[in-house]
Protein backbone atom coordinates (compact mmCIF):
# COMPACT_ATOMS: atom_id res chain seq x y z
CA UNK A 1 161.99 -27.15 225.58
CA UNK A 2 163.37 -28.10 229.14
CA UNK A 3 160.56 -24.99 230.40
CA UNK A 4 157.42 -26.87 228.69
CA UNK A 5 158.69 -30.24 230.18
CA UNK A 6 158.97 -28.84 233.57
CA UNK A 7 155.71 -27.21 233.23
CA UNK A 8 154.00 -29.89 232.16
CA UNK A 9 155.38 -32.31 234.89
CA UNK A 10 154.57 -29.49 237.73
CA UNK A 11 150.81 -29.06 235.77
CA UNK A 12 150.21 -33.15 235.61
CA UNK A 13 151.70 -33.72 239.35
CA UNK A 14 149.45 -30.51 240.38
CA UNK A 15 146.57 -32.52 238.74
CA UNK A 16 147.25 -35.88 240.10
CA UNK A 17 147.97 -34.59 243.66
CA UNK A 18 144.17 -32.77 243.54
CA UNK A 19 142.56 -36.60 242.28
CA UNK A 20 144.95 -38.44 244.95
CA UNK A 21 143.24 -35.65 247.97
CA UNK A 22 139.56 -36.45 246.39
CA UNK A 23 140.23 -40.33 246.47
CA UNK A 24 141.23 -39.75 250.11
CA UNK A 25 138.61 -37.77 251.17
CA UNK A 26 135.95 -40.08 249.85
CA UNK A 27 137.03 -42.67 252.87
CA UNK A 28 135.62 -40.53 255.33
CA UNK A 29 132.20 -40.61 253.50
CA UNK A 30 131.58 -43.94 252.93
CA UNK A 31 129.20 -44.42 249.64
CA UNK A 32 130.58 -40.97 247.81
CA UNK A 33 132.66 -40.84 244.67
CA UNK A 34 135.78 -39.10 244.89
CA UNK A 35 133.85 -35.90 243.27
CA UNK A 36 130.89 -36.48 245.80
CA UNK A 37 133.75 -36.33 248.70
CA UNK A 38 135.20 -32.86 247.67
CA UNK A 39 132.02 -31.04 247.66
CA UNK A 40 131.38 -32.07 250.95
CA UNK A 41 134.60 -30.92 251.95
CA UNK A 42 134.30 -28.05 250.11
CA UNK A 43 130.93 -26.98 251.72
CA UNK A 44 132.69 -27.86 255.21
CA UNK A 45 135.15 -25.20 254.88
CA UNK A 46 132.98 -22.72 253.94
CA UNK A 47 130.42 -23.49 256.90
CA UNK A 48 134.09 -23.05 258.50
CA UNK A 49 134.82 -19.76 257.12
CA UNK A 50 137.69 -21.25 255.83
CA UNK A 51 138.80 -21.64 258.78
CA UNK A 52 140.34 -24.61 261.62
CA UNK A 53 137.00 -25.23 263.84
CA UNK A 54 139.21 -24.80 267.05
CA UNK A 55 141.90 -22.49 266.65
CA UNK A 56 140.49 -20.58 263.95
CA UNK A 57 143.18 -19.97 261.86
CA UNK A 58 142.57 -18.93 258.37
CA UNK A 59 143.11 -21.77 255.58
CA UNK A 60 145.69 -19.00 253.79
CA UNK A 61 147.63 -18.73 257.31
CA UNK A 62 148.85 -22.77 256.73
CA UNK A 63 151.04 -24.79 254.85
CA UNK A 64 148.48 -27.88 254.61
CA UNK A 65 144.84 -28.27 253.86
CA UNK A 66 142.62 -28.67 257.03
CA UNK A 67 142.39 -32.27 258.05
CA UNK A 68 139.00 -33.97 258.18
CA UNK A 69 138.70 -34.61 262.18
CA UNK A 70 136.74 -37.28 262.79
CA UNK A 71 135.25 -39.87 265.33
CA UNK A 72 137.59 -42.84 265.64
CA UNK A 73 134.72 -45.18 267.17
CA UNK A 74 132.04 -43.77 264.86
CA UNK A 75 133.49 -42.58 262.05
CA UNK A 76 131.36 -39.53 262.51
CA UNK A 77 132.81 -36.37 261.00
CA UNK A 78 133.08 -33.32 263.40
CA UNK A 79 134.89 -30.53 261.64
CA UNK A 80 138.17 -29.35 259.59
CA UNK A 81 141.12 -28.83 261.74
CA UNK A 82 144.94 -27.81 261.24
CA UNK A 83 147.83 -29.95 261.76
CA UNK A 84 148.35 -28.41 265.25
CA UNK A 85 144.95 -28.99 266.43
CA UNK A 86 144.33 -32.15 264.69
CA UNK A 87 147.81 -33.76 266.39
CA UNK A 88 146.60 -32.52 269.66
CA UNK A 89 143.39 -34.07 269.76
CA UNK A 90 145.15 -37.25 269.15
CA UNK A 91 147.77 -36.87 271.36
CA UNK A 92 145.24 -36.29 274.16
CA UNK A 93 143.29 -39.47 273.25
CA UNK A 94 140.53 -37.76 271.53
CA UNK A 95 138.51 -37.45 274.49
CA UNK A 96 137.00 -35.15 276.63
CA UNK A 97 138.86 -36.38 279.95
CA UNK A 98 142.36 -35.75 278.12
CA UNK A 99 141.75 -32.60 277.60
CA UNK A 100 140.06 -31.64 280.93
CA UNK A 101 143.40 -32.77 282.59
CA UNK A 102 145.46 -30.45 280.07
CA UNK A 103 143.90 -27.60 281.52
CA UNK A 104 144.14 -28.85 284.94
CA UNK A 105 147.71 -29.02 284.13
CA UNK A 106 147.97 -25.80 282.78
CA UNK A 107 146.28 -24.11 285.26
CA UNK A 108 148.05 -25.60 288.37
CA UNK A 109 151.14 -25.27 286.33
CA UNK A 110 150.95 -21.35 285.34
CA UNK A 111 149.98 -20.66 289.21
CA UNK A 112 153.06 -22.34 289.72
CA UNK A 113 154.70 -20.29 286.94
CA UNK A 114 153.54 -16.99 288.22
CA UNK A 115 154.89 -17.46 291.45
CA UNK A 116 158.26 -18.28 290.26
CA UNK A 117 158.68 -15.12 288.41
CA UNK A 118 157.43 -12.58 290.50
């Protein structure tokens, strides 16, 4: 008995957790149902190759679904991205001049770097 109750608690959370995702997705396409929402994610990721549009990383090689990276100003959708890549963008201000000056930084820095090791 305590095996069907558990299964059907981990089956109707499982279920839940997949219309709670939908709901959320529809925000970032204003107008769509829930439904409407996941297919558009859904053909994203394939267009992706299932994939994180900067690092590449394989949707099976993560923990979390690929996060819907998107214009703050527009609300323009620009790909599916990791966690890592999706926190990055943000931390750098979503910009293009944030990230320019990371890999100023890097490169001055790995100069730097080189020369201290050899």
């Amino acid at each position: 008995m305590k095996i069907q109750r558990a299964e059907y608690h981990k089956n109707s959370y499982e279920s839940r957790k997949v219309g709670m995702r939908s709901k959320h997705l529809a925000r970032y396409w204003p107008g769509t149902t829930p439904d409407e929402a996941q297919i558009k994610y859904d053909l994203l990721l394939v267009n992706q190759n299932n994939c994180c549009a900067l690092c590449q990383t394989h949707q099976s090689n993560l923990t979390k679904s690929l996060f819907v990276d998107h214009c703050h100003d527009t609300g323009a959708i620009r790909g599916l991205l990791c966690v890592g890549c999706n926190t990055a963008l943000g931390a750098l201000g979503d910009n293009v001049n944030g990230l320019l000056k990371a890999v100023e930084y890097l490169k001055k820095t790995q100069q730097v770097a080189l020369k201290i090791v050899k």
